[in-house]
Protein backbone atom coordinates (compact mmCIF):
# COMPACT_ATOMS: atom_id res chain seq x y z
CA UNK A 1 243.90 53.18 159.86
CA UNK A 2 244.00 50.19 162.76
CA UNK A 3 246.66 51.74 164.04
CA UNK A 4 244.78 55.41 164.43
CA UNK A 5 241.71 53.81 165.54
CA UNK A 6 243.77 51.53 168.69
CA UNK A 7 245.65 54.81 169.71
CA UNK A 8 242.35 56.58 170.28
CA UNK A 9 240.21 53.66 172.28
CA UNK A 10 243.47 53.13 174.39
CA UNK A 11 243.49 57.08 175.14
CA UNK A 12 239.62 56.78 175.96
CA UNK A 13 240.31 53.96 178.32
CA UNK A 14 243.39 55.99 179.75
CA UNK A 15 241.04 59.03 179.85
CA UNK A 16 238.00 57.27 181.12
CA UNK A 17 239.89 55.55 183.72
CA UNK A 18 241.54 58.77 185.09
CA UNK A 19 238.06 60.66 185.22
CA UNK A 20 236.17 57.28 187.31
CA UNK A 21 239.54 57.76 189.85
CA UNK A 22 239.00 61.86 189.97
CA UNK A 23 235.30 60.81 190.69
CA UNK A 24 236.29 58.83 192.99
CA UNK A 25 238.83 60.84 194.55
CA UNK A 26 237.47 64.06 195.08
CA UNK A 27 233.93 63.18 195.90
CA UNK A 28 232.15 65.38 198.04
CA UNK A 29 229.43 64.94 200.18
CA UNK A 30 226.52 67.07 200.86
CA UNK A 31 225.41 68.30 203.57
CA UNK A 32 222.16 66.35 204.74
CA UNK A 33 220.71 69.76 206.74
CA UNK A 34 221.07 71.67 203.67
CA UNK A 35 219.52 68.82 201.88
CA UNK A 36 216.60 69.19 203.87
CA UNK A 37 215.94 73.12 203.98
CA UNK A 38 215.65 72.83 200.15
CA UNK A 39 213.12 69.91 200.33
CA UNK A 40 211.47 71.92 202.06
CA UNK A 41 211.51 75.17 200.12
CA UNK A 42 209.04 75.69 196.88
CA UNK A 43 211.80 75.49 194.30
CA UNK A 44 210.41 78.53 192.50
CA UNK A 45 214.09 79.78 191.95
CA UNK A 46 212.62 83.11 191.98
CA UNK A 47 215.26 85.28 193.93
CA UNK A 48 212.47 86.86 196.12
CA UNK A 49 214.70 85.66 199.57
CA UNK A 50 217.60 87.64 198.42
CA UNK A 51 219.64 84.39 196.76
CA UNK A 52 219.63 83.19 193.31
CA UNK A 53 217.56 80.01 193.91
CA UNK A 54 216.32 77.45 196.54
CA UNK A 55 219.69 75.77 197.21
CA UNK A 56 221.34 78.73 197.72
CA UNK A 57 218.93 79.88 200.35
CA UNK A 58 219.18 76.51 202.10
CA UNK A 59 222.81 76.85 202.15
CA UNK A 60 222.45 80.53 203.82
CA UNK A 61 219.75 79.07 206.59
CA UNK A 62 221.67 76.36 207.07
CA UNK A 63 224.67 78.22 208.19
CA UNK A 64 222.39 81.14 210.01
CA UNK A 65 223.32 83.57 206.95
CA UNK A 66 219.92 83.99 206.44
CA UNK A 67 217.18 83.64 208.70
CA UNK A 68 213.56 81.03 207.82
CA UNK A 69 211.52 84.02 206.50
CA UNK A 70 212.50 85.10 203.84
CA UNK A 71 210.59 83.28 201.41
CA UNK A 72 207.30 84.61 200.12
CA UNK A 73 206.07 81.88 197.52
CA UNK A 74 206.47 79.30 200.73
CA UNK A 75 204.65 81.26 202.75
CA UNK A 76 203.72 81.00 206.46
CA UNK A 77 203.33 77.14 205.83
CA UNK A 78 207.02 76.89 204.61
CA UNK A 79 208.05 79.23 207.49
CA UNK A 80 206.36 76.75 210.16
CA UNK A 81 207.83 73.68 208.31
CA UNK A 82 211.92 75.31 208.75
CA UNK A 83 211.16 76.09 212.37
CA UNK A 84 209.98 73.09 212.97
CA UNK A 85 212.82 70.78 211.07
CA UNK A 86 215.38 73.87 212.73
CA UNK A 87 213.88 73.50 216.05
CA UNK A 88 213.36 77.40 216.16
CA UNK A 89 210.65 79.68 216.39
CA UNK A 90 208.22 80.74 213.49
CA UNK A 91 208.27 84.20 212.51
CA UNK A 92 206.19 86.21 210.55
CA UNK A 93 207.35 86.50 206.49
CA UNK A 94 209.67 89.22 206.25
CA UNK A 95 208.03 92.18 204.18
CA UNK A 96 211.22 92.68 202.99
CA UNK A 97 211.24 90.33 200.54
CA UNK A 98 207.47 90.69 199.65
CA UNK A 99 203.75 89.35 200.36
CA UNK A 100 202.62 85.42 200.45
CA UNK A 101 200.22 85.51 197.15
CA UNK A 102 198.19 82.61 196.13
CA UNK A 103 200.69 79.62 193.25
CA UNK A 104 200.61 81.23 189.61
CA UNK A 105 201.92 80.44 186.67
CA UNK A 106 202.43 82.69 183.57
CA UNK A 107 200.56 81.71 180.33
CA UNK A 108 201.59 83.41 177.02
CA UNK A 109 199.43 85.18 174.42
CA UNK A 110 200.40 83.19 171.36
CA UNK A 111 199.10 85.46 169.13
CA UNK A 112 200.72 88.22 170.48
CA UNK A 113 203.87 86.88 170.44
CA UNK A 114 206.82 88.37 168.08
CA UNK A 115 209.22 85.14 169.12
CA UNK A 116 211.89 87.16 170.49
CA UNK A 117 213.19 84.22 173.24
CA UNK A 118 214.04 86.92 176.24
CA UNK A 119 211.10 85.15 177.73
CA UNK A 120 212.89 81.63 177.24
CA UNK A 121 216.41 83.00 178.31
CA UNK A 122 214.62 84.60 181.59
CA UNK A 123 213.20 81.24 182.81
CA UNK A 124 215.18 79.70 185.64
CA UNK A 125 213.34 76.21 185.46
CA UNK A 126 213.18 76.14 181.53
CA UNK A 127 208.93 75.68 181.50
CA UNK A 128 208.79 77.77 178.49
CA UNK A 129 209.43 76.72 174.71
CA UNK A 130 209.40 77.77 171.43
CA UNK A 131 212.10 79.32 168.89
CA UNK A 132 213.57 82.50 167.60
CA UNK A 133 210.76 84.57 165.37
CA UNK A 134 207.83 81.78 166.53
CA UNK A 135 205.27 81.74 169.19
CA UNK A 136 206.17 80.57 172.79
CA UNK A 137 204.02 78.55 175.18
CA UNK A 138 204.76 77.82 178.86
CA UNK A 139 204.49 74.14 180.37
CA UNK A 140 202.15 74.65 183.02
CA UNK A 141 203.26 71.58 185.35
CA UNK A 142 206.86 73.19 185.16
CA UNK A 143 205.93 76.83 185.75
CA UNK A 144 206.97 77.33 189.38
CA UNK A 145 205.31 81.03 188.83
CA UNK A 146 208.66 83.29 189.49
CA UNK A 147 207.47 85.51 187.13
CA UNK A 148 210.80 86.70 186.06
CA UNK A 149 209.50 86.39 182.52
CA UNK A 150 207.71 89.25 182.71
CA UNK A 151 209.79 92.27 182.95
CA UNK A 152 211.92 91.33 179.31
CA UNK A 153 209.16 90.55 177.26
CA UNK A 154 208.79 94.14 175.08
CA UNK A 155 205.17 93.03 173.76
CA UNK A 156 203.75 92.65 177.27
CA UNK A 157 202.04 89.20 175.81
CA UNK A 158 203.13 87.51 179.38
CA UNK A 159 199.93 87.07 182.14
CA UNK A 160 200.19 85.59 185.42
CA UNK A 161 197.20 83.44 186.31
CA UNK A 162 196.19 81.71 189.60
CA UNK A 163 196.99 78.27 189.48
CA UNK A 164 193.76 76.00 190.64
CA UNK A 165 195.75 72.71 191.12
CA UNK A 166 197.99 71.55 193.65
CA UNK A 167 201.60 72.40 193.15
CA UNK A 168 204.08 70.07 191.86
CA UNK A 169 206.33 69.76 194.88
CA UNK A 170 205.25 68.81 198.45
CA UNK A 171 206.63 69.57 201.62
CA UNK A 172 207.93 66.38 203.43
CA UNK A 173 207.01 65.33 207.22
CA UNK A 174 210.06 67.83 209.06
CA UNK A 175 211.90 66.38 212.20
CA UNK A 176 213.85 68.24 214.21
CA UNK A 177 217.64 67.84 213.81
CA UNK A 178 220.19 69.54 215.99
CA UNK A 179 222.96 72.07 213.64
CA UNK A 180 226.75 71.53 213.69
CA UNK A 181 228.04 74.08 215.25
CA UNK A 182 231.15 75.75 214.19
């Protein structure tokens, strides 16, 4: 039994030492630009620009994939705050990708409910909760209003209200940094 139980804390040191050295090893930095595209960006995650989330987008602007107007829950605001931390010129939000609209979030009909968890498997930031065959409810203060809940749910118990507070995120002070170019 001693014997079993040194053999397996000297293969969790072994193990524990090789992971810190992998760590270690293979660390990679990222790339401050990106890092502040997607400070600037709403972090609704709600695919509107054409990319899965925020980061993804930042990565695209960041290497001129994509161009600073593409997101419609930042707005003309967000728009003006990438030019000006880009050092390029504001453009009008592409229609493309749709219309600036006023910060929702989604509240859920509770007694409408059937519990079916699409809802829950839909949401990119996790703001809603609940369990299989029970009512849901949606964390307001982590609603990023995406609405991408709304097309699964089959009992259409899913609205989309204005938000009247500020949002949760803010957009930092931007200063103009040159890009790398490749």
């Amino acid at each position: 039994m001693m014997i079993s139980i040194l053999i397996l804390s000297a293969l969790g040191l072994v193990f524990g030492i090789g992971l810190g050295w992998a760590a270690r090893r293979f660390h990679v930095d990222s790339d401050p630009v990106v890092e502040r595209i997607d400070a600037l960006l709403p972090q609704t995650q709600c695919g509107q620009c054409g990319y899965p989330g925020c980061r993804p987008y930042a990565e695209a602007i960041s290497t001129e994939e994509a161009d600073i107007n593409q997101c419609p829950p930042g707005g003309e605001a967000g728009i003006r705050a990438l030019a000006d931390l880009l050092g390029r010129e504001p453009k009008p939000l592409n229609p493309e990708n749709g219309e600036e609209t006023s910060k929702t979030v989604v509240l859920i009909d509770e007694s409408r409910c059937i519990g079916c968890t699409l809802c829950i498997q839909a949401c990119p930031v996790d703001a809603i909760v609940g369990a299989a065959k029970l009512m849901h409810t949606v964390i307001r203060s982590e609603c990023t209003g995406c609405d991408l809940c709304l097309p699964p749910c089959p009992v259409d118990c899913i609205d989309i209200i204005v938000e009247t507070h500020k949002p949760r995120w803010h957009r930092p002070r931007p200063q103009t940094i040159p890009l790398r170019v490749s």
